[in-house]
C-alpha atoms as a PDB file:
ATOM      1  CA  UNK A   1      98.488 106.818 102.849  1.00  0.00           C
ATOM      2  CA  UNK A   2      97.105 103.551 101.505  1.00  0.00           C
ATOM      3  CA  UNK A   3      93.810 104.984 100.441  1.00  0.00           C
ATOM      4  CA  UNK A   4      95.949 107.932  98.474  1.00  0.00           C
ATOM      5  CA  UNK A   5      97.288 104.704  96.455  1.00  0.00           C
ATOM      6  CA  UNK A   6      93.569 103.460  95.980  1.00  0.00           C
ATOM      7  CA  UNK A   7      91.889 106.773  95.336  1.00  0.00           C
ATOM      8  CA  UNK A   8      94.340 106.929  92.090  1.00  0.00           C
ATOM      9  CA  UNK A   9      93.365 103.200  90.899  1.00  0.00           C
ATOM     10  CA  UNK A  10      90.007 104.584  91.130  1.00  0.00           C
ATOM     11  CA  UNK A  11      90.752 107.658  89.457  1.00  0.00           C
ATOM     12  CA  UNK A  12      92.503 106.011  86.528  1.00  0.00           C
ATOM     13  CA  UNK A  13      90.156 102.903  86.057  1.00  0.00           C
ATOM     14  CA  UNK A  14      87.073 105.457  86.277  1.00  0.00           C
ATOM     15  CA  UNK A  15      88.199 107.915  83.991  1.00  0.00           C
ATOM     16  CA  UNK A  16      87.291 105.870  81.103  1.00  0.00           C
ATOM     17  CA  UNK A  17      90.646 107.539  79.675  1.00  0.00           C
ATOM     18  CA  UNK A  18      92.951 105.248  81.457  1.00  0.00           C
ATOM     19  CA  UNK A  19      95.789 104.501  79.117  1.00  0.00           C
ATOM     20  CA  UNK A  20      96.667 100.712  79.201  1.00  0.00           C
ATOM     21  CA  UNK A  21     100.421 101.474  80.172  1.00  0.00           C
ATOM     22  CA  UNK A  22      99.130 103.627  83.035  1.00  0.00           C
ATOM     23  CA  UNK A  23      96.959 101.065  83.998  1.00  0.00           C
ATOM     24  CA  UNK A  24      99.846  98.272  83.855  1.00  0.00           C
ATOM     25  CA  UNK A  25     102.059 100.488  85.690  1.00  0.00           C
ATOM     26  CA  UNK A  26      99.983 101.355  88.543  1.00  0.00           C
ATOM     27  CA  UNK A  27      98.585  97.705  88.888  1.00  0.00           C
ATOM     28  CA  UNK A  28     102.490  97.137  89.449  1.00  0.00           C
ATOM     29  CA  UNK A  29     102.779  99.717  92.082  1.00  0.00           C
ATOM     30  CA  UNK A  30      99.615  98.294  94.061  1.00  0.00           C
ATOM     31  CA  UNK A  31     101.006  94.871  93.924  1.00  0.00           C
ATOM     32  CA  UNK A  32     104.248  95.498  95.282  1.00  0.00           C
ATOM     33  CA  UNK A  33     102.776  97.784  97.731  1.00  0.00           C
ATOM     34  CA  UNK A  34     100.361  94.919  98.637  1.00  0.00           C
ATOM     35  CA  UNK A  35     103.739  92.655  98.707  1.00  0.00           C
ATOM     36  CA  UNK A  36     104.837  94.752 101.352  1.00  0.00           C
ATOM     37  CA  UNK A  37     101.742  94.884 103.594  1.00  0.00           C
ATOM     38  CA  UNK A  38     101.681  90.885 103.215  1.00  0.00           C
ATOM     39  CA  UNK A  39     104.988  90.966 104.360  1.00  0.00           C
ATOM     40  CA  UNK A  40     104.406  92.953 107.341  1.00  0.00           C
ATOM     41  CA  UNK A  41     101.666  91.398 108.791  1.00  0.00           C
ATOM     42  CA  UNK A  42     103.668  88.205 108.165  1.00  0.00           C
ATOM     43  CA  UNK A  43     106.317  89.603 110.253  1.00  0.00           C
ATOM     44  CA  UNK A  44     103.581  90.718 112.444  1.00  0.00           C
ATOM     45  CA  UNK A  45     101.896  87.580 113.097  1.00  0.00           C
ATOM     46  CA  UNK A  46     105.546  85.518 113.676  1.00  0.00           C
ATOM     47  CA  UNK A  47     106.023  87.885 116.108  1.00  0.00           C
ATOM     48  CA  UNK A  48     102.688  87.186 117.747  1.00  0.00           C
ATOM     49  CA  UNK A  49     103.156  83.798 117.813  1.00  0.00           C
ATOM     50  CA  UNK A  50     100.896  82.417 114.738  1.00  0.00           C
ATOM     51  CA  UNK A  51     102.340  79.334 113.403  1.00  0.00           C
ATOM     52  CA  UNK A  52     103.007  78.762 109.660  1.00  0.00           C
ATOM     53  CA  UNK A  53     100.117  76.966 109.882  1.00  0.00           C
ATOM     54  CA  UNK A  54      97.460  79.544 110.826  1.00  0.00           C
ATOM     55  CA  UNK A  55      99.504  82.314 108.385  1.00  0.00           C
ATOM     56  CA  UNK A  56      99.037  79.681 105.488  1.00  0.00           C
ATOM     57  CA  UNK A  57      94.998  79.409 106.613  1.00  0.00           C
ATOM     58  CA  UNK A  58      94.752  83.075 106.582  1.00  0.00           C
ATOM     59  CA  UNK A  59      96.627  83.311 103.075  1.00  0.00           C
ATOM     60  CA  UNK A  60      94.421  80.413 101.468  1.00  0.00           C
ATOM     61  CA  UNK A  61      97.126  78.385 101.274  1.00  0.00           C
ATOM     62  CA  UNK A  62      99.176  75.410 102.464  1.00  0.00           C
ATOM     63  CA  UNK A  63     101.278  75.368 105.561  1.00  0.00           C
ATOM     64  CA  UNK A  64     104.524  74.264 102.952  1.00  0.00           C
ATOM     65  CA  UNK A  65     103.693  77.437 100.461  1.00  0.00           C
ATOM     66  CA  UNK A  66     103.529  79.703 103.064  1.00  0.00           C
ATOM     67  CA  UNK A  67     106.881  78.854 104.466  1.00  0.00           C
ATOM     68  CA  UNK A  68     108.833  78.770 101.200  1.00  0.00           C
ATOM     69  CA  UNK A  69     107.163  82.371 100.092  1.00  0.00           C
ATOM     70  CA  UNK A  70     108.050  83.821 103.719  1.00  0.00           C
ATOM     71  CA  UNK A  71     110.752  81.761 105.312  1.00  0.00           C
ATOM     72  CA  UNK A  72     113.181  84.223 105.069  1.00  0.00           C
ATOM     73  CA  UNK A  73     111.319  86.350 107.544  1.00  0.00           C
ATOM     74  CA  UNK A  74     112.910  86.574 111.512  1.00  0.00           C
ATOM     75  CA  UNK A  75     110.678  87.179 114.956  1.00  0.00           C
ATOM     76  CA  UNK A  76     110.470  90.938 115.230  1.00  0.00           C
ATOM     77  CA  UNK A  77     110.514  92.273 118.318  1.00  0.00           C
ATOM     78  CA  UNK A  78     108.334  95.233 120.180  1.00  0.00           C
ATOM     79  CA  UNK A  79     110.479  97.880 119.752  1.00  0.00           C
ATOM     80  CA  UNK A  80     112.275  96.365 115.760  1.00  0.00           C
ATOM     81  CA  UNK A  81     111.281  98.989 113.193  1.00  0.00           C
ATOM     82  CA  UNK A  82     109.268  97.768 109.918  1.00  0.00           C
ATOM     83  CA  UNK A  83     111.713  98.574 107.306  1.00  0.00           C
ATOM     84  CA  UNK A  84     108.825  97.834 104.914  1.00  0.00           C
ATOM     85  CA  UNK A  85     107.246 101.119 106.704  1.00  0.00           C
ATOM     86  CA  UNK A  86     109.649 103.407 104.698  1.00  0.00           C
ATOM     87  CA  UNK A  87     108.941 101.406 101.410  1.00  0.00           C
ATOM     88  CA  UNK A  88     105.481 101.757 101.522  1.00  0.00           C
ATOM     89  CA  UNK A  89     105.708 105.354 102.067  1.00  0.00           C
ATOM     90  CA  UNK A  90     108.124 105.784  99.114  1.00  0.00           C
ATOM     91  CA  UNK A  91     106.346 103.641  96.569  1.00  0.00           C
ATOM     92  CA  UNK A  92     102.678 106.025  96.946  1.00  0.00           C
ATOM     93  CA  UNK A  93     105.118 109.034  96.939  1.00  0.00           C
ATOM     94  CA  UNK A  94     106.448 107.968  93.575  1.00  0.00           C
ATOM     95  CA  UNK A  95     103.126 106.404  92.123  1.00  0.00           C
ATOM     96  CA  UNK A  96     101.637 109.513  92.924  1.00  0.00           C
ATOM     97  CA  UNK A  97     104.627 111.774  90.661  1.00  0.00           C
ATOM     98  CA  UNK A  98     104.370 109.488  87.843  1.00  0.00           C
ATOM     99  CA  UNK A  99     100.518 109.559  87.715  1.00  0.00           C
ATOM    100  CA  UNK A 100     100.951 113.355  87.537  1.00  0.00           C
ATOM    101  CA  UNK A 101     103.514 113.040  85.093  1.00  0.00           C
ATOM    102  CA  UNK A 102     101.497 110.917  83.051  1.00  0.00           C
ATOM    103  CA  UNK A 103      98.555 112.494  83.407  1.00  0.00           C
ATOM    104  CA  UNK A 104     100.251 116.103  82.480  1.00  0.00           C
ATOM    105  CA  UNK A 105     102.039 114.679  79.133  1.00  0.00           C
ATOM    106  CA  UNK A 106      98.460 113.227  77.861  1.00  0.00           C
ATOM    107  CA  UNK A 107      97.286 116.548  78.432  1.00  0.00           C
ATOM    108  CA  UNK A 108      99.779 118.235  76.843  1.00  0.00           C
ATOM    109  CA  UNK A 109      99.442 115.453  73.489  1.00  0.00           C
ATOM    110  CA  UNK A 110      95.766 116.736  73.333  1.00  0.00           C
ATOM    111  CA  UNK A 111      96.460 120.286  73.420  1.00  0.00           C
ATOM    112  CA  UNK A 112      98.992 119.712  70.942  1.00  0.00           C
ATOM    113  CA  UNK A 113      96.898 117.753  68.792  1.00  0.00           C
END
């Protein structure tokens, strides 16, 4: 779940601990899960009918921007499948092992140390 992905920025940034790589990596994880929501509501909203217009208002941007970033994107219909659905649902799975992972090798450095 998205706030599974936000409870561990929280986590990290909050612990006052945070190790700058483990920060840098999970920033990258958020963004590219971001990426994918933008993406999908993108989709979304071509499917509704929005124009490139109204998706480049609601990104802050200019009608031109918005179609170069997202041109490659095709009407979905009802019943088409997000593929980004799948992605999403992979990338918090393996944020969430390499926190862990992380997390259980500083421990392990303290003990040791």
């Amino acid at each position: 779940m998205p706030s599974d992905v936000w409870t561990q920025w929280e986590r990290l940034i909050g612990s006052g601990e945070a190790e700058p790589l483990d920060v840098i990596a999970l920033a990258q994880r958020l963004h590219r899960y971001l990426e994918a929501v933008e993406k999908s509501a993108v989709k979304a909203a071509r499917a509704g009918g929005a124009s490139w217009q109204d998706i480049a208002e609601a990104a802050g941007t200019t009608r031109q921007s918005a179609w170069e970033k997202w041109k490659g994107m095709q009407r979905l219909t009802e019943s088409a499948p997000d593929r980004f659905d799948s992605e999403i649902i992979a990338l918090q799975q393996v944020t969430a092992n390499e926190l862990k992972a992380r997390a259980e090798e500083r421990r392990r450095r303290r003990n040791a140390g």
